[in-house]
N, C-alpha and C. Protein backbone atom coordinates (compact mmCIF):
# COMPACT_ATOMS: atom_id res chain seq x y z
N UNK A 1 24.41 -98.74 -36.59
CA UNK A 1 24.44 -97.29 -36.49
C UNK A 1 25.86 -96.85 -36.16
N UNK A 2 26.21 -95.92 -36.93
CA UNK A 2 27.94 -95.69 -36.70
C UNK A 2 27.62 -94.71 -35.33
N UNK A 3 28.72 -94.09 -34.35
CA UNK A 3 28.56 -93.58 -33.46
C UNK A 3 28.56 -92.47 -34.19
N UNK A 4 29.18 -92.05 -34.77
CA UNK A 4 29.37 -90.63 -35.35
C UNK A 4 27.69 -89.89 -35.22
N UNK A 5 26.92 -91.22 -35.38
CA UNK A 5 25.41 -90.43 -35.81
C UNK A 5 24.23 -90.36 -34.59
N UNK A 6 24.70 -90.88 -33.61
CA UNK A 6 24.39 -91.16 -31.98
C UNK A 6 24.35 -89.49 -31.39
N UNK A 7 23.15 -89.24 -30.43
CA UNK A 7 21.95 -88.06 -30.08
C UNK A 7 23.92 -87.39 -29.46
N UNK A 8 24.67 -88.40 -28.59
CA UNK A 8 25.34 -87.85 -27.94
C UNK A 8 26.65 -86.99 -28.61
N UNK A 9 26.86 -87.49 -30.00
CA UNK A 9 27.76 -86.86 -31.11
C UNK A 9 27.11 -85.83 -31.20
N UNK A 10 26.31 -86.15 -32.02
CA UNK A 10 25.39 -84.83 -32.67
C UNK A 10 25.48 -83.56 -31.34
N UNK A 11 24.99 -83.80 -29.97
CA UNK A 11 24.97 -82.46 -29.05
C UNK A 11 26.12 -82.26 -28.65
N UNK A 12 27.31 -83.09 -29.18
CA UNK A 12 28.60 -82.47 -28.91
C UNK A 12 29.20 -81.73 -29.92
N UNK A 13 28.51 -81.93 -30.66
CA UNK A 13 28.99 -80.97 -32.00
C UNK A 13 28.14 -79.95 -31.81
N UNK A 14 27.14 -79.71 -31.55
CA UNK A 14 26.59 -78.61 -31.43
C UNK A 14 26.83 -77.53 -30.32
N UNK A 15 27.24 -78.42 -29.61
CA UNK A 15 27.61 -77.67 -28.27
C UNK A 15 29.22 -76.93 -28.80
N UNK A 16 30.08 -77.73 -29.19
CA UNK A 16 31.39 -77.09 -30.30
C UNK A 16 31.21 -75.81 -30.72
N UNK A 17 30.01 -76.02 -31.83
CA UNK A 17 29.62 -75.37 -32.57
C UNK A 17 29.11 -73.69 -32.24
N UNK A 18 28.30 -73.93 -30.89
CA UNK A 18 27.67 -73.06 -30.03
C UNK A 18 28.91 -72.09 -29.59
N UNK A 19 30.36 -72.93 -28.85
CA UNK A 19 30.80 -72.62 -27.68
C UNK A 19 31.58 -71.25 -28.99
N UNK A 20 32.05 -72.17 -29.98
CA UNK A 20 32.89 -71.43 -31.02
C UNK A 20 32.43 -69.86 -31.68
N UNK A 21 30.74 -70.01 -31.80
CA UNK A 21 29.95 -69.12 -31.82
C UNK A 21 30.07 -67.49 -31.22
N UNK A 22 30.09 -68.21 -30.19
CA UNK A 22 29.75 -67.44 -28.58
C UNK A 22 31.44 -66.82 -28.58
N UNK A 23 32.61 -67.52 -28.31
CA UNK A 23 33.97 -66.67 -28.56
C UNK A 23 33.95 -65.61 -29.52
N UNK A 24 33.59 -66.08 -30.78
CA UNK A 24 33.61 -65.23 -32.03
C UNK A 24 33.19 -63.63 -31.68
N UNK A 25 32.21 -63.95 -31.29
CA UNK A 25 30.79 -63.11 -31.05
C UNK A 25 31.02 -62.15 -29.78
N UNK A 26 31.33 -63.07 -28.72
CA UNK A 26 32.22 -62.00 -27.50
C UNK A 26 32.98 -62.87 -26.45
N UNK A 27 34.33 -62.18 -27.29
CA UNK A 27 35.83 -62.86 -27.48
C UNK A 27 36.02 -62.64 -25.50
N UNK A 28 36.40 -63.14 -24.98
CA UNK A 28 36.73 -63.16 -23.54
C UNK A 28 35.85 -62.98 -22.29
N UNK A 29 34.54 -63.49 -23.11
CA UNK A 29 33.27 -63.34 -22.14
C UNK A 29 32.78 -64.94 -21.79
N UNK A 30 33.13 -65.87 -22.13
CA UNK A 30 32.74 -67.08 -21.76
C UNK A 30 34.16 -67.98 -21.01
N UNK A 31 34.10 -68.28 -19.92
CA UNK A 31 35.28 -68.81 -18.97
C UNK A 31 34.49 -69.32 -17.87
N UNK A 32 35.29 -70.41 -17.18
CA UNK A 32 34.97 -71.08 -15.93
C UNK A 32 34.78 -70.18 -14.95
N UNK A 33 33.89 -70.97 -13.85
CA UNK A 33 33.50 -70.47 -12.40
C UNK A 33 34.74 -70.23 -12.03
N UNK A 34 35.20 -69.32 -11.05
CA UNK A 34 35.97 -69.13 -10.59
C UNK A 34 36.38 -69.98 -9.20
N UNK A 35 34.93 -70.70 -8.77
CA UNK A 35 34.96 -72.00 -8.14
C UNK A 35 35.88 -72.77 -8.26
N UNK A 36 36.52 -73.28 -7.70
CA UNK A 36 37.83 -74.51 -8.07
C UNK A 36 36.92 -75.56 -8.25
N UNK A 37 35.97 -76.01 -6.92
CA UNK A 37 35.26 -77.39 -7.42
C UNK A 37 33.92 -76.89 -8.52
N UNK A 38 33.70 -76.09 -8.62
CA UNK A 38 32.84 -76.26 -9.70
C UNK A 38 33.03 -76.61 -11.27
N UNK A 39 32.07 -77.30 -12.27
CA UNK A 39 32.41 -77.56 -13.10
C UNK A 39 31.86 -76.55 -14.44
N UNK A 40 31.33 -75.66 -13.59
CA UNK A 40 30.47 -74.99 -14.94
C UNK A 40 31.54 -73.66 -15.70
N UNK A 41 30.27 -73.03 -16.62
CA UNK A 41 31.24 -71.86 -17.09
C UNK A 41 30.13 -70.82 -17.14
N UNK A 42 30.83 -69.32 -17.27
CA UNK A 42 29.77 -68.42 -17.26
C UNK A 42 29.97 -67.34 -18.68
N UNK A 43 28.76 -67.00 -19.06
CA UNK A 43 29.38 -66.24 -19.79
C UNK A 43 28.64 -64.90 -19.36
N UNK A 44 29.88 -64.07 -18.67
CA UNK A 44 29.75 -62.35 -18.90
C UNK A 44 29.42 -61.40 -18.95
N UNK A 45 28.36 -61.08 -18.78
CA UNK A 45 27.60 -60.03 -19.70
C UNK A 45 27.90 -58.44 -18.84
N UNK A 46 28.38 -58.88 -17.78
CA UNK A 46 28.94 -57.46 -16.83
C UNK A 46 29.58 -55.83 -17.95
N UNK A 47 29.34 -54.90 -17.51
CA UNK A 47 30.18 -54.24 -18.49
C UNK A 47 31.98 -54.26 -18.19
N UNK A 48 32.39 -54.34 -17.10
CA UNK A 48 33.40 -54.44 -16.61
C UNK A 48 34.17 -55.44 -17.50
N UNK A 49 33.24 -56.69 -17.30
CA UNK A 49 34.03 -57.71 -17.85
C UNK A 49 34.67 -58.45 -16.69
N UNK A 50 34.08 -58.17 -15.63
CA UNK A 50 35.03 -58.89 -14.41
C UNK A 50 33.69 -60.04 -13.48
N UNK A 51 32.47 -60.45 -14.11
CA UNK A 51 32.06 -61.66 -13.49
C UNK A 51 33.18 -62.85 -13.25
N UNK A 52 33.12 -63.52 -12.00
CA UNK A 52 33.46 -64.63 -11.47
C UNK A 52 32.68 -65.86 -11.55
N UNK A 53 31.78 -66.01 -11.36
CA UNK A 53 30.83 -66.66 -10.51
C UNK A 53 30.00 -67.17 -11.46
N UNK A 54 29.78 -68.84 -11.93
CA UNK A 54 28.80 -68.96 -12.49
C UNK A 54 27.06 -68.33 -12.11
N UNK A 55 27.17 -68.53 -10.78
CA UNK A 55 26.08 -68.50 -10.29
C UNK A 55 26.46 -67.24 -8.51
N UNK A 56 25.55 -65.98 -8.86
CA UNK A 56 26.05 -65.37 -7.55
C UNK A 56 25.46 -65.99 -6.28
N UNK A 57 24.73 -66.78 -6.37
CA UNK A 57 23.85 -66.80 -5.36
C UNK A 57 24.17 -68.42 -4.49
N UNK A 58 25.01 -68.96 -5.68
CA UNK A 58 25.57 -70.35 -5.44
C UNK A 58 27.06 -70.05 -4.85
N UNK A 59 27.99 -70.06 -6.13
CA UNK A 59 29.89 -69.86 -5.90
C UNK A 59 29.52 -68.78 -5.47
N UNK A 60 29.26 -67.82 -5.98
CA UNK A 60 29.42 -66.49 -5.30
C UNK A 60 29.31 -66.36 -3.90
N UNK A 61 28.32 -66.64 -3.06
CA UNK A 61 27.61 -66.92 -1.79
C UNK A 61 28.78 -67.95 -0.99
N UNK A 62 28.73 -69.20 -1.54
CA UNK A 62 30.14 -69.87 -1.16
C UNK A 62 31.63 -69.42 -0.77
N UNK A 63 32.08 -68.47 -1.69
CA UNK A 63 33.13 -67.84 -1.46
C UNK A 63 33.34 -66.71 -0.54
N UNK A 64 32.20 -65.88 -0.75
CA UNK A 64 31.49 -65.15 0.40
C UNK A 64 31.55 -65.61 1.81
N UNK A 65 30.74 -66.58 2.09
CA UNK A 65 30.77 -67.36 3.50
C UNK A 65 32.60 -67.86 3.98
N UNK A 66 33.08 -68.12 2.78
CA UNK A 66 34.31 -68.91 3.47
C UNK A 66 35.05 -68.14 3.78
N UNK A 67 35.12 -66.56 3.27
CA UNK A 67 36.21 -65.69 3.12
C UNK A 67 35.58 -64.98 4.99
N UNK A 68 34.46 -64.99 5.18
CA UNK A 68 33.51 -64.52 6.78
C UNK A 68 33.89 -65.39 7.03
N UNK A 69 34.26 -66.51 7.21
CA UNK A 69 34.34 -67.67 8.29
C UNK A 69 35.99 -67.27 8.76
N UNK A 70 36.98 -67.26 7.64
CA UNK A 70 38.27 -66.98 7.79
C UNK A 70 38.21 -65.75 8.54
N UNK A 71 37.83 -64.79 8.22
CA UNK A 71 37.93 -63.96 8.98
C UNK A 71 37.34 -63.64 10.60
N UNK A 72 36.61 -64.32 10.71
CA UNK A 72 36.06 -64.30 11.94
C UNK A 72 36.45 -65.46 12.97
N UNK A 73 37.48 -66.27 12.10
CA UNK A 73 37.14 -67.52 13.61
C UNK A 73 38.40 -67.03 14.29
């Protein structure tokens, strides 16, 4: 079996395929967490255009707490 034809090619091409999609479609709406250690990405949908946070309730909440901790100790 050549690799080229392996489950893990194939969903990386699709995932390519997807990500390329999604720019086309709405150009500066898909970008990383604003998390340093996180690895994910978010895409957008704010009207602003100014989401951070893959997740508000995760990074969001995280950044939240650290920025109260700085300030308070």
């Amino acid at each position: 079996m050549d690799s080229r034809d392996s489950p893990h090619a194939r969903l990386a091409v699709e995932v390519i395929l997807a990500w390329a999609a999604t720019e086309k479609r709405l150009p500066g709406r898909l970008r990383p967490c604003a998390n340093a250690e996180c690895q994910l990405f978010l895409l957008d949908r704010s009207r602003a255009n100014r989401a951070r946070w893959c997740s508000m309730a995760v990074c969001g909440n995280r950044e939240k707490a650290r920025r109260h901790y700085e300030r308070t100790r």
